[in-house]
C-alpha atoms as a PDB file:
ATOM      1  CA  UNK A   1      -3.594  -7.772 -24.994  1.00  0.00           C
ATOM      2  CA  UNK A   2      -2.843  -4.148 -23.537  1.00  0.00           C
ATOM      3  CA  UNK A   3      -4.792  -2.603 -20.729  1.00  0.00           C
ATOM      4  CA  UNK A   4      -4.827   1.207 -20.919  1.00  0.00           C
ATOM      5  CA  UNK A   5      -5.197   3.309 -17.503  1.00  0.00           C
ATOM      6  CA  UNK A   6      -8.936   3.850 -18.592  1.00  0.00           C
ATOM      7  CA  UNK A   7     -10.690   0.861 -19.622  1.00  0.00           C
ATOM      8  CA  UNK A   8     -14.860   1.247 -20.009  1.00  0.00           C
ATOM      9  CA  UNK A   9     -16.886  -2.080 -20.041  1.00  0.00           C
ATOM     10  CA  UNK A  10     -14.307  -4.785 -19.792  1.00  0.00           C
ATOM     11  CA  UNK A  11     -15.839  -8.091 -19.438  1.00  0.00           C
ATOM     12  CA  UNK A  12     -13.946 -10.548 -17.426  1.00  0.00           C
ATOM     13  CA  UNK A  13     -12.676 -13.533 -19.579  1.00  0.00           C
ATOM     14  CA  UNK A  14      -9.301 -15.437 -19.881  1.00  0.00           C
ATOM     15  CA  UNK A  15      -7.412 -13.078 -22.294  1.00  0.00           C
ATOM     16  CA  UNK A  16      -8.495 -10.037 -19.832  1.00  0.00           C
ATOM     17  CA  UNK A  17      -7.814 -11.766 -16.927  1.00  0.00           C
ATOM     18  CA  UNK A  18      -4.474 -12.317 -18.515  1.00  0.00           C
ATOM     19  CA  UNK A  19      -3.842  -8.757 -19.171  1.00  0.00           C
ATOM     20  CA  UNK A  20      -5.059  -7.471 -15.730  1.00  0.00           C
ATOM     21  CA  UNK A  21      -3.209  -9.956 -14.043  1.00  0.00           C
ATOM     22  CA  UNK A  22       0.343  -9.033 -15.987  1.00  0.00           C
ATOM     23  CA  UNK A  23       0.029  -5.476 -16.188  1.00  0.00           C
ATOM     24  CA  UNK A  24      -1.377  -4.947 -12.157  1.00  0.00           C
ATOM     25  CA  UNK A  25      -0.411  -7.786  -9.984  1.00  0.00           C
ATOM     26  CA  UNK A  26       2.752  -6.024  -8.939  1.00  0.00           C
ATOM     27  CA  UNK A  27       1.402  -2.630  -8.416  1.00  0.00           C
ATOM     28  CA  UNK A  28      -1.488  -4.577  -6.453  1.00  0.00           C
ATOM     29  CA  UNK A  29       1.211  -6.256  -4.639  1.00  0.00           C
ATOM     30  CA  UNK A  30       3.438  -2.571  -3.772  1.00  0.00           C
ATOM     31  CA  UNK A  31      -0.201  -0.941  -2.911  1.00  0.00           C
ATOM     32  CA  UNK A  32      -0.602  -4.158  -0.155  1.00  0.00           C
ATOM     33  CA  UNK A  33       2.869  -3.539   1.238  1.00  0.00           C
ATOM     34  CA  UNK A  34       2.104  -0.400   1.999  1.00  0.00           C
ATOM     35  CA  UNK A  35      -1.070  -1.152   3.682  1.00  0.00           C
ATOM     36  CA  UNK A  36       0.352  -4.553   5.611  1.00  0.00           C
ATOM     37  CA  UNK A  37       4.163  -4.058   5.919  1.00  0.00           C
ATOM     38  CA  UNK A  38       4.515  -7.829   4.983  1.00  0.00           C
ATOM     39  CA  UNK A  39       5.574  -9.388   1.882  1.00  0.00           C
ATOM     40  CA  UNK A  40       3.556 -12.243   2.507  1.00  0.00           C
ATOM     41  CA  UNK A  41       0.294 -10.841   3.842  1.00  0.00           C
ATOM     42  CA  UNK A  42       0.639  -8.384   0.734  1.00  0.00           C
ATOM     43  CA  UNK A  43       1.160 -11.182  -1.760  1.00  0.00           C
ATOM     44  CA  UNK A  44      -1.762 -13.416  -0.260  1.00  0.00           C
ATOM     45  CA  UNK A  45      -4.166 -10.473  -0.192  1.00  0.00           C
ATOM     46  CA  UNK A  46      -3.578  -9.384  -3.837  1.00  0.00           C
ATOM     47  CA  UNK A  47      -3.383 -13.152  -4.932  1.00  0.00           C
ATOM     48  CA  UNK A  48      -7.548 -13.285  -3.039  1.00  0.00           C
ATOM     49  CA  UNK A  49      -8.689  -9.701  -5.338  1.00  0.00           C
ATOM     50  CA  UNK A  50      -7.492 -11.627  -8.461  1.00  0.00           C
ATOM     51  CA  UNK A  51      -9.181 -15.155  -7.373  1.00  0.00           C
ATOM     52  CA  UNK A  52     -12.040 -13.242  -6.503  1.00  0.00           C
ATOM     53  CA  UNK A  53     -12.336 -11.319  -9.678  1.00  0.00           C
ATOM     54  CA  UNK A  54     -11.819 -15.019 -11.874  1.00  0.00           C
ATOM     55  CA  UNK A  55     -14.564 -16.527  -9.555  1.00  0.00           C
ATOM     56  CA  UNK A  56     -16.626 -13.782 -10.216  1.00  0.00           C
ATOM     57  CA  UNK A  57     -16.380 -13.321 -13.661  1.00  0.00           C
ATOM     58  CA  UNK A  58     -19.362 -13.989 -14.905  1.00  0.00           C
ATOM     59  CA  UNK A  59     -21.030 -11.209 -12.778  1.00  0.00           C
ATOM     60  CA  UNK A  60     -18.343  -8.583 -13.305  1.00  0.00           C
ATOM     61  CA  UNK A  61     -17.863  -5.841 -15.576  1.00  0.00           C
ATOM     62  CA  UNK A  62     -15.423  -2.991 -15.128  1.00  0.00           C
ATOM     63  CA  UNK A  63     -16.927   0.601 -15.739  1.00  0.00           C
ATOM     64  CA  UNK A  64     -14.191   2.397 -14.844  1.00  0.00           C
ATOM     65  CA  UNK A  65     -10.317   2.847 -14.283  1.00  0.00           C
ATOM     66  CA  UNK A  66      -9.111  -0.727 -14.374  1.00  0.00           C
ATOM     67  CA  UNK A  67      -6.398   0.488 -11.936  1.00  0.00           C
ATOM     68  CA  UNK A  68      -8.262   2.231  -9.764  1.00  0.00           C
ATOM     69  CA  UNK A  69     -11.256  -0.429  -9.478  1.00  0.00           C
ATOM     70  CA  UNK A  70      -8.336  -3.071  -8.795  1.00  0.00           C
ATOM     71  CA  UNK A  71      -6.669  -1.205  -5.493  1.00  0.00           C
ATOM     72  CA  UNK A  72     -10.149  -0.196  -4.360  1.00  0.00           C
ATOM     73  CA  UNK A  73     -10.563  -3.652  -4.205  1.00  0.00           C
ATOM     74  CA  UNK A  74      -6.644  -4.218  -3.111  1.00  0.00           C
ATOM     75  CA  UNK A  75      -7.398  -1.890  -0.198  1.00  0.00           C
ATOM     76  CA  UNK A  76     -10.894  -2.877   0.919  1.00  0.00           C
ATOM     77  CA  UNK A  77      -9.511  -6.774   1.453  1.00  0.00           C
ATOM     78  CA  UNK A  78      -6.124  -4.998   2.978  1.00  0.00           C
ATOM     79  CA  UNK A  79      -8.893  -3.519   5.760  1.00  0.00           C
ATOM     80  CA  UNK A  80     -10.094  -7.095   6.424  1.00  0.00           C
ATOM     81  CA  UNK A  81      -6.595  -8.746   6.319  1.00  0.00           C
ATOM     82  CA  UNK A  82      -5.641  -5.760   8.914  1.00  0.00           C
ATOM     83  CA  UNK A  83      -8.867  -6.373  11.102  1.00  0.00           C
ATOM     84  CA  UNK A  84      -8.334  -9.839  10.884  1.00  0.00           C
ATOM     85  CA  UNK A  85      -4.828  -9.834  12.186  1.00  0.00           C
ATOM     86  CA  UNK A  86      -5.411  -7.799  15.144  1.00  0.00           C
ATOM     87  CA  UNK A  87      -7.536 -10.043  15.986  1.00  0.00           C
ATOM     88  CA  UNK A  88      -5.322 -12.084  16.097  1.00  0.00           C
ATOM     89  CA  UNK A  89      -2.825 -10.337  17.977  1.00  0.00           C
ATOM     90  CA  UNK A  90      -5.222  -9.605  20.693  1.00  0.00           C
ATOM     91  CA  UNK A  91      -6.011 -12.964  21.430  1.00  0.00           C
ATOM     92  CA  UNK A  92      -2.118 -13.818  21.221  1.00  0.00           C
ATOM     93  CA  UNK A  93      -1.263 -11.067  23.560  1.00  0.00           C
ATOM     94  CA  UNK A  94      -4.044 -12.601  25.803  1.00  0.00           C
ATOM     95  CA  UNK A  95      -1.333 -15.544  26.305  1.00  0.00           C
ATOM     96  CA  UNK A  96       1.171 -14.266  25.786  1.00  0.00           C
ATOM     97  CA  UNK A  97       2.027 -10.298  26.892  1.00  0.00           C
ATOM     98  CA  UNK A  98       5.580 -10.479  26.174  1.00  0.00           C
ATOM     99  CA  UNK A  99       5.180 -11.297  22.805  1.00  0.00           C
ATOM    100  CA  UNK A 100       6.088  -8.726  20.238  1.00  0.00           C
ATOM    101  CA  UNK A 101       5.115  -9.150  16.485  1.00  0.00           C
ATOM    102  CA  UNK A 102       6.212  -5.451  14.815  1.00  0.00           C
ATOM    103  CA  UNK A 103       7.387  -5.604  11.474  1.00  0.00           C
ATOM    104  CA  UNK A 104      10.255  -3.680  10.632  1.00  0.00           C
ATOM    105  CA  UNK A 105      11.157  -4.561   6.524  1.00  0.00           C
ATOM    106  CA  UNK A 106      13.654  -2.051   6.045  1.00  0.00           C
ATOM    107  CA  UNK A 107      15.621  -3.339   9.153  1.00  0.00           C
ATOM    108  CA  UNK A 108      18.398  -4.459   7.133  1.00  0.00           C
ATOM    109  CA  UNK A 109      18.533  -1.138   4.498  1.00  0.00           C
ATOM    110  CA  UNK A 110      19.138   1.138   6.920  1.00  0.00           C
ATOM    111  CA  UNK A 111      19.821   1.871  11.185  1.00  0.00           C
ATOM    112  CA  UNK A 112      17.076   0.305  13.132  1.00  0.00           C
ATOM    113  CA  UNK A 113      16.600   3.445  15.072  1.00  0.00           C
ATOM    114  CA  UNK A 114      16.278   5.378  11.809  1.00  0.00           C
ATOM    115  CA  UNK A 115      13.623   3.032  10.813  1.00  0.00           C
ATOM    116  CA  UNK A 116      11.822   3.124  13.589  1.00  0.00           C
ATOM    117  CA  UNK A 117      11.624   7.054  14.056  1.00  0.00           C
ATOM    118  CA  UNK A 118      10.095   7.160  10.675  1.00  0.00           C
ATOM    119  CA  UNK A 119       7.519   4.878  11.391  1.00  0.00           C
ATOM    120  CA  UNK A 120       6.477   6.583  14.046  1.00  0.00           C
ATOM    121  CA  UNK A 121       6.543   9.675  12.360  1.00  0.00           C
ATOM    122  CA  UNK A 122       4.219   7.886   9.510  1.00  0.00           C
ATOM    123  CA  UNK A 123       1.964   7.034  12.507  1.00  0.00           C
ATOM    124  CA  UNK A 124       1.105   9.926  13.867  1.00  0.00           C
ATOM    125  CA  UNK A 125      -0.553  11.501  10.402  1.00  0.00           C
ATOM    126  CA  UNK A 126      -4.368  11.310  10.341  1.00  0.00           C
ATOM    127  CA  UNK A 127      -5.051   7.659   7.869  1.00  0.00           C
ATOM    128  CA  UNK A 128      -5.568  10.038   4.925  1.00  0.00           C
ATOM    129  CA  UNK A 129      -2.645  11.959   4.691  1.00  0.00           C
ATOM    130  CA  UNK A 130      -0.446   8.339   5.327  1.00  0.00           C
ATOM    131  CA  UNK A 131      -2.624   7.047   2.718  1.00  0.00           C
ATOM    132  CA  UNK A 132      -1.280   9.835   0.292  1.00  0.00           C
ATOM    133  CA  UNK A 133       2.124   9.491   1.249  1.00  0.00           C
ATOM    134  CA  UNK A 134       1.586   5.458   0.948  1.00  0.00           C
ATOM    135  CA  UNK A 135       0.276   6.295  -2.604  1.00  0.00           C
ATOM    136  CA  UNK A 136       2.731   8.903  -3.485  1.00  0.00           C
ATOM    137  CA  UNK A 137       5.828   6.667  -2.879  1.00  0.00           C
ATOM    138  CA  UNK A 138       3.977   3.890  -4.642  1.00  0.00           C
ATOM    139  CA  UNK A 139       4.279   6.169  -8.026  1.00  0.00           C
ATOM    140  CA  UNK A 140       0.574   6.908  -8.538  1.00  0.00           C
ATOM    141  CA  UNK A 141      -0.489  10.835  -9.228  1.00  0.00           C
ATOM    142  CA  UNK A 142      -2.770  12.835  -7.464  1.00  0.00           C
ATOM    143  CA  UNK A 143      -5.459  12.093  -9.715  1.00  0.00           C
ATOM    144  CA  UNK A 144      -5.459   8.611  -9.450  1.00  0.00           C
ATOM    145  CA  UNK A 145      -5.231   9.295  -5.687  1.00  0.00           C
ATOM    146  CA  UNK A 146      -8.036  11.060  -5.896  1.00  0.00           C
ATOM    147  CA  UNK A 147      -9.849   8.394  -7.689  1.00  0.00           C
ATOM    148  CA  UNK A 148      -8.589   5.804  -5.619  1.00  0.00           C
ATOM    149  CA  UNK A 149     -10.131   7.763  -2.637  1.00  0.00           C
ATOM    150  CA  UNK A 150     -13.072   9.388  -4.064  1.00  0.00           C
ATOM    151  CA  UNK A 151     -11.710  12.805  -3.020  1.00  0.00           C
ATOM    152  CA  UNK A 152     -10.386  16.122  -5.330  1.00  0.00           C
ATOM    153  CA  UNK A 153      -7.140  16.084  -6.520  1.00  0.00           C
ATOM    154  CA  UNK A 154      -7.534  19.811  -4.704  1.00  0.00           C
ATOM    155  CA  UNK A 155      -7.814  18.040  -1.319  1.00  0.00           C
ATOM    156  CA  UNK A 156      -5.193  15.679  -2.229  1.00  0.00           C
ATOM    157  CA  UNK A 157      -2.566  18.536  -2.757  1.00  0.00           C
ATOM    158  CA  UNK A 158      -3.261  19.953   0.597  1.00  0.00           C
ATOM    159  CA  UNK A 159      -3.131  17.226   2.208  1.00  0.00           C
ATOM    160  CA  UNK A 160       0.183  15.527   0.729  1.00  0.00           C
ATOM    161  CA  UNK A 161       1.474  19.691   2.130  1.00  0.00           C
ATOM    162  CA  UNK A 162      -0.230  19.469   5.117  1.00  0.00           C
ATOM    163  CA  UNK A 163       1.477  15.757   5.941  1.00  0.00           C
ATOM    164  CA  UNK A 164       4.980  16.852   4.674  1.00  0.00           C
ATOM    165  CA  UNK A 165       4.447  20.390   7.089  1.00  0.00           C
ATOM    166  CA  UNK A 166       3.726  17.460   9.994  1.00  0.00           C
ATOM    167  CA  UNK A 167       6.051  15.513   9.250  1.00  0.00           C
ATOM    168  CA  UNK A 168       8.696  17.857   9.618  1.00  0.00           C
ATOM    169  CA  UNK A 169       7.737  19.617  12.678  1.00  0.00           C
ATOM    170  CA  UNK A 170       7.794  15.952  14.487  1.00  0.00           C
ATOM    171  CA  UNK A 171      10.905  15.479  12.760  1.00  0.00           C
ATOM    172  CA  UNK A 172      12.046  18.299  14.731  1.00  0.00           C
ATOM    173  CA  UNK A 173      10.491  17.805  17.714  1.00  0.00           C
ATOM    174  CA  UNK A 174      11.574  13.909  17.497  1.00  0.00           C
ATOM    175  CA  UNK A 175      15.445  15.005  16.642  1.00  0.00           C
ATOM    176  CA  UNK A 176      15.097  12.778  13.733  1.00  0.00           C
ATOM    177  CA  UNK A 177      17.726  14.490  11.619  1.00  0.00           C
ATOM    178  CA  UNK A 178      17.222  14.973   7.749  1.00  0.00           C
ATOM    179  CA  UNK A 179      19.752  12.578   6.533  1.00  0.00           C
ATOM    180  CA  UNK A 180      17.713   9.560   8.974  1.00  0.00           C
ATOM    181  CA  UNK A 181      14.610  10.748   6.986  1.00  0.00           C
ATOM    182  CA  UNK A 182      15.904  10.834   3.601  1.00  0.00           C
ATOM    183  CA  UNK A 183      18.076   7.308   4.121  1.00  0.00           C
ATOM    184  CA  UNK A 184      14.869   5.448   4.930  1.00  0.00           C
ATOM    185  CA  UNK A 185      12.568   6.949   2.258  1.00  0.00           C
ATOM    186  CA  UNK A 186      14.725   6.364  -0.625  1.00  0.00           C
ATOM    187  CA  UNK A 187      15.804   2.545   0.718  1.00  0.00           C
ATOM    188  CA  UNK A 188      11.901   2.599   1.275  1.00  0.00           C
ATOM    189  CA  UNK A 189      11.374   3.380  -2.448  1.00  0.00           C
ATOM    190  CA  UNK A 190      14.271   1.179  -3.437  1.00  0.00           C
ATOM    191  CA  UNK A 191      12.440  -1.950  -1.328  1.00  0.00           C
ATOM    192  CA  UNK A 192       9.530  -1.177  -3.408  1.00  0.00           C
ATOM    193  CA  UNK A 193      11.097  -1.434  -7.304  1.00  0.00           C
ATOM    194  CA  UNK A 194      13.949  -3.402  -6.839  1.00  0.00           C
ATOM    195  CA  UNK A 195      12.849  -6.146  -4.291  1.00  0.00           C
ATOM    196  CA  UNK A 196       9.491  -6.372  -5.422  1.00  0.00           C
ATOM    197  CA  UNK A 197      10.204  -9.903  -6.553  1.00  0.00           C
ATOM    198  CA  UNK A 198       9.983 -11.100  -2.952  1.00  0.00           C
ATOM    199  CA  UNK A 199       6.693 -10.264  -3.367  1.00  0.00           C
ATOM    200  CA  UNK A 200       5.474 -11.673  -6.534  1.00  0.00           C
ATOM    201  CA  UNK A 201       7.955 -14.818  -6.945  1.00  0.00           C
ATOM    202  CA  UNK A 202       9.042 -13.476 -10.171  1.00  0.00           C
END
């Protein structure tokens, strides 16, 4: 059974599930990573959404974009998972303050210093425009950006300029040099297609 894009009125049963599960996971999973920066984390939160959607299906009903009502939900338990683990981290740093737990995944793709200028850079736009960009290098259009955060594909144009005009100018201001910023993004991009099967087990 194919999903399209668009689905109205899907009732939740084993063939569906199915479908959903074949045609999304990994996109769920991608959409996670981008959120969590950890293959695990991102696999065990997008693993939860699909339990949660079989344990529920007798009450659910999708009304809308299939995609889009899958990394709303994607992102909402990515929020929880992040709360969660800072939690976490507070209480370990409580013990421990010389403990470090930063997660670097393209360490190994490309310099360390590279990677960790462009996180920074990342870190300094406002959530919505790294949101965007997270989205953007994940493959989905503006509209489904848009969709996916109840915004106009108007505001999601100016924004995507408005985070590449920042990004830039603290670039400069960083002396992060072109090259550094085009190495990580496209072994970024490359993590995301052709490794994705750390993720999913596939």
């Amino acid at each position: 059974m194919e999903l399209k894009a668009v689905n109205i009125n899907i009732e939740i049963n084993q063939q569906t599930f199915k479908a959903l599960y074949d045609e999304y996971f990994t996109l769920c999973c991608r959409y996670a990573y981008a959120f969590l920066n950890d293959y695990e984390a991102a696999r065990d939160v997008t693993s939860e959404v699909f339990c949660d959607i079989w344990k529920q299906r007798q009450q659910i009903r999708i009304t809308e974009s299939t995609k889009n009502y899958l990394l709303v939900s994607v992102r909402r338990q990515c929020k929880r998972h992040a709360d969660k683990r800072d939690r976490q981290d507070e209480l370990k740093q409580h013990y421990d303050t010389g403990s470090s737990s930063t997660h670097q995944p393209l360490e190994n793709l490309t310099s360390k210093e590279a990677t960790e200028k462009f996180n920074l850079l990342l870190q300094k736009l406002d959530p919505v425009k790294k949101e965007i960009i997270d989205a953007r290098l994940l493959g989905l259009s503006y509209k489904e950006i848009a969709a996916l955060l109840n915004i106009t594909v108007r505001k999601v144009e100016y924004n995507m300029n408005a985070a590449i005009k920042e990004l830039q100018e603290e670039a400069v201001n960083m002396k992060v040099s072109h090259h550094e910023i085009y190495m990580v993004v496209s072994s970024f991009m490359l993590l995301l297609s052709d490794q994705i099967d750390l993720i999913t087990g596939f």
